[in-house]
Protein backbone atom coordinates (compact mmCIF):
# COMPACT_ATOMS: atom_id res chain seq x y z
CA UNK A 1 2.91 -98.14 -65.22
CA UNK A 2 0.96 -97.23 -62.56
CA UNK A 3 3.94 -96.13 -60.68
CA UNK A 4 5.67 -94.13 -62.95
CA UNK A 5 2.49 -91.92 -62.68
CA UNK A 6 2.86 -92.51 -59.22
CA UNK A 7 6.20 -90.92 -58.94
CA UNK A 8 5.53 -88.50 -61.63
CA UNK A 9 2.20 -87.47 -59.75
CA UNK A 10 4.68 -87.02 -56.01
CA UNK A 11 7.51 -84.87 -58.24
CA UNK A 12 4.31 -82.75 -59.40
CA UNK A 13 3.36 -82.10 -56.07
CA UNK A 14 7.11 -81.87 -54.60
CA UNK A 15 7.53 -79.45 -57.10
CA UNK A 16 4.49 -77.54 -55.76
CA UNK A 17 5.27 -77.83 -52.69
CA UNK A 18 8.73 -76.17 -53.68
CA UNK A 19 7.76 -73.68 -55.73
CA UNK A 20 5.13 -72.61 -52.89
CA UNK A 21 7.94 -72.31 -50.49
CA UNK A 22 9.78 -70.46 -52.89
CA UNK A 23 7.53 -67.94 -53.29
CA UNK A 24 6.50 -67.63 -50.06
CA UNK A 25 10.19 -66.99 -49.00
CA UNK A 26 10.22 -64.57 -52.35
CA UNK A 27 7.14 -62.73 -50.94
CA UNK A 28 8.59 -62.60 -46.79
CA UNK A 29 11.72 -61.26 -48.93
CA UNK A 30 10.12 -58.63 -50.77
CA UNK A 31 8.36 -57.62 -47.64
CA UNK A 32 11.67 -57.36 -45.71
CA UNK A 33 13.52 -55.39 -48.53
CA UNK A 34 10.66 -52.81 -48.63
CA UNK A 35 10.74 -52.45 -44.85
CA UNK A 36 14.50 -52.31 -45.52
CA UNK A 37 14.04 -49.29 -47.87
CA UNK A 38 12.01 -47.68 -46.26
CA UNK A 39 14.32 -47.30 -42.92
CA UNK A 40 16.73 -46.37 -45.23
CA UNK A 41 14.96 -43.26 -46.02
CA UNK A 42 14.19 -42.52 -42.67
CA UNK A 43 18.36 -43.30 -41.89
CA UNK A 44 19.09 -40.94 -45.36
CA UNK A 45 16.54 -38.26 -43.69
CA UNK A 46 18.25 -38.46 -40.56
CA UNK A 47 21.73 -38.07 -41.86
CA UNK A 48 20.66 -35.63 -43.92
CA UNK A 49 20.00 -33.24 -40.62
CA UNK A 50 22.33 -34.75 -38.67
CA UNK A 51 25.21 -34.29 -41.24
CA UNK A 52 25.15 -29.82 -41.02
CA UNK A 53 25.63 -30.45 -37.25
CA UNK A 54 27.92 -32.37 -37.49
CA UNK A 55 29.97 -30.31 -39.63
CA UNK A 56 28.91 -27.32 -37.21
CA UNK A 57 30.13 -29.49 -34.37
CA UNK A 58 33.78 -30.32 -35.77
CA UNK A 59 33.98 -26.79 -36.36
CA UNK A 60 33.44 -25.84 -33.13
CA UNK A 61 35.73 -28.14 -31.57
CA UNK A 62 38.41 -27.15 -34.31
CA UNK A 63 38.17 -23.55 -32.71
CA UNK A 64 37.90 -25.40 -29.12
CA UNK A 65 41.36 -26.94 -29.76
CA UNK A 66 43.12 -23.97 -31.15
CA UNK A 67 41.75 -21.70 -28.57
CA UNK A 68 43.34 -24.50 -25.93
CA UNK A 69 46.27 -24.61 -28.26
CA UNK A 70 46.71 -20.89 -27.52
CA UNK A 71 45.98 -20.89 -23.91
CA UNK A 72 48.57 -23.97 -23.56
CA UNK A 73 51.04 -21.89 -25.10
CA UNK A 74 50.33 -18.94 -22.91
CA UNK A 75 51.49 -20.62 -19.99
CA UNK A 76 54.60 -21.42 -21.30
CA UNK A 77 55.88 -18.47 -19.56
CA UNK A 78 54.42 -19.43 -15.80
CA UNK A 79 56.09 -22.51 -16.67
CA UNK A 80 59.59 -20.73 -17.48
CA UNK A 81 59.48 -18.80 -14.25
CA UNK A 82 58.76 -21.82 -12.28
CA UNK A 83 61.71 -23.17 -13.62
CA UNK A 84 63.46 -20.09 -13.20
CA UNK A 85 62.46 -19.65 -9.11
CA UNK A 86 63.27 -23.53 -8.33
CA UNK A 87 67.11 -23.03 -9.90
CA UNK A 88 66.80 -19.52 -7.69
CA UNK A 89 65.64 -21.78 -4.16
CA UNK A 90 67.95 -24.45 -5.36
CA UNK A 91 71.19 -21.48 -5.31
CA UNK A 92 69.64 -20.35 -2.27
CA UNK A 93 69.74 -23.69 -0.56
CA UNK A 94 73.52 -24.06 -2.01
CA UNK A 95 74.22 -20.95 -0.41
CA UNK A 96 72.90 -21.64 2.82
CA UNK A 97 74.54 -24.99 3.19
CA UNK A 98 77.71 -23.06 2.33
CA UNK A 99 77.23 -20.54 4.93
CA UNK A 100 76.17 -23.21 7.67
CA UNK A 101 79.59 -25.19 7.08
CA UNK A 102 81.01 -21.42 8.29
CA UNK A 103 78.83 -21.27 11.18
CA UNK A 104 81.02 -23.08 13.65
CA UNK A 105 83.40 -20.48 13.67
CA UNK A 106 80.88 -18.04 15.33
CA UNK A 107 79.63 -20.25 17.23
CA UNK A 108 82.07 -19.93 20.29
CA UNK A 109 80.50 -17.75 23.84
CA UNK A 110 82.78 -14.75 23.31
CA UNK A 111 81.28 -14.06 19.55
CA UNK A 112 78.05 -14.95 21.15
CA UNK A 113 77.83 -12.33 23.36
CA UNK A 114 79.04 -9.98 21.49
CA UNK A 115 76.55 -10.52 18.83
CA UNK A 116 73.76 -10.21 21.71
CA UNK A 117 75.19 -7.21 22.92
CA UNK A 118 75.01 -5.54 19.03
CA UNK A 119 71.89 -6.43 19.19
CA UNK A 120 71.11 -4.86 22.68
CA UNK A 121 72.36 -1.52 21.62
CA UNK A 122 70.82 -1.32 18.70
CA UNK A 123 67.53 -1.77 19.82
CA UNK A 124 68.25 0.83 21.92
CA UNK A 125 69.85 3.46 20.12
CA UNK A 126 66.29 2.55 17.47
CA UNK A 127 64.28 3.57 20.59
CA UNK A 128 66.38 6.56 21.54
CA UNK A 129 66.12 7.68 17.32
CA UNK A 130 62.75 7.05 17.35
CA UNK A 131 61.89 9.36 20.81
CA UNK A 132 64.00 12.16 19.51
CA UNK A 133 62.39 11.85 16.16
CA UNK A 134 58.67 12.25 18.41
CA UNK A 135 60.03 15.40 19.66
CA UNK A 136 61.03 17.19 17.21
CA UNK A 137 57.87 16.62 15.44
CA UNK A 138 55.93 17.66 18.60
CA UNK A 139 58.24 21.45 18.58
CA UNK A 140 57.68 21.92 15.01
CA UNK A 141 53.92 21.70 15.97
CA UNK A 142 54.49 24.02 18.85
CA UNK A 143 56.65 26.31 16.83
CA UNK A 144 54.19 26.37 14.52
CA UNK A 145 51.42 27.34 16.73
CA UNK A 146 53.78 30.08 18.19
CA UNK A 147 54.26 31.90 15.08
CA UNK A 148 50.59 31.93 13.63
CA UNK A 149 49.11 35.91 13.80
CA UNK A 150 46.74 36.68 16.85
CA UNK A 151 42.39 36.46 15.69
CA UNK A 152 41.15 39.76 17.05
């Protein structure tokens, strides 16, 4: 009989043992779920200011992204004439290449120097316009002068 009290006397004490450890884990527990709440508040009290500026901030990009919106769609246009002047160079090119296929043909000595000659004379008969054009401003002037009533 001895034993049974034995064994009843070790499940006493295992079950001391346990229920020790129990609460001990109950009571680290507690500890961490009050240290829990409170960073909770702290969190809740941060959120709580953190929330208006956030709202304030999402605002502010909202306007952010329709004043980009609008500024994108403003240079739609810049776009358009870019478009617009690279179909204009692209004629331009076509053109050219058309007209150099017809260069040949004035390309021989005699249309040459003809062509130099034109240009010869003209640059003279510019020079001979522009030296008349001199003097006739310099007899107005005279004429002018000529005509004014004598200072006594």
């Amino acid at each position: 009989m001895d034993f049974v009290y034995i064994g009843i006397l070790l499940c006493a004490l295992a079950f001391a043992l346990i229920a020790i450890y129990i609460s001990y884990v109950l009571f680290r527990v507690s500890r961490t779920m009050k240290s829990l709440g409170n960073s909770l508040g702290d969190v809740e009290q941060k959120l709580n200011y953190l929330t208006p500026e956030l709202r304030n901030t999402l605002h502010e990009t909202e306007k952010l992204v329709d004043d980009f919106s609008d500024k994108m769609n403003a240079t739609d246009g810049l776009f358009d004439a870019m478009e617009n002047t690279g179909q204009s160079i692209n004629a331009c090119s076509r053109l050219l290449e058309k007209q150099s296929r017809k260069l040949p043909e004035y390309s021989s000595p005699q249309t040459i120097e003809r062509l130099t000659e034109g240009a010869k004379w003209g640059q003279v008969a510019f020079k001979v316009f522009r030296r008349w054009k001199k003097q006739n401003t310099k007899n107005e002037i005279i004429v002018q002068k000529e005509n004014l009533p004598v200072k006594k």
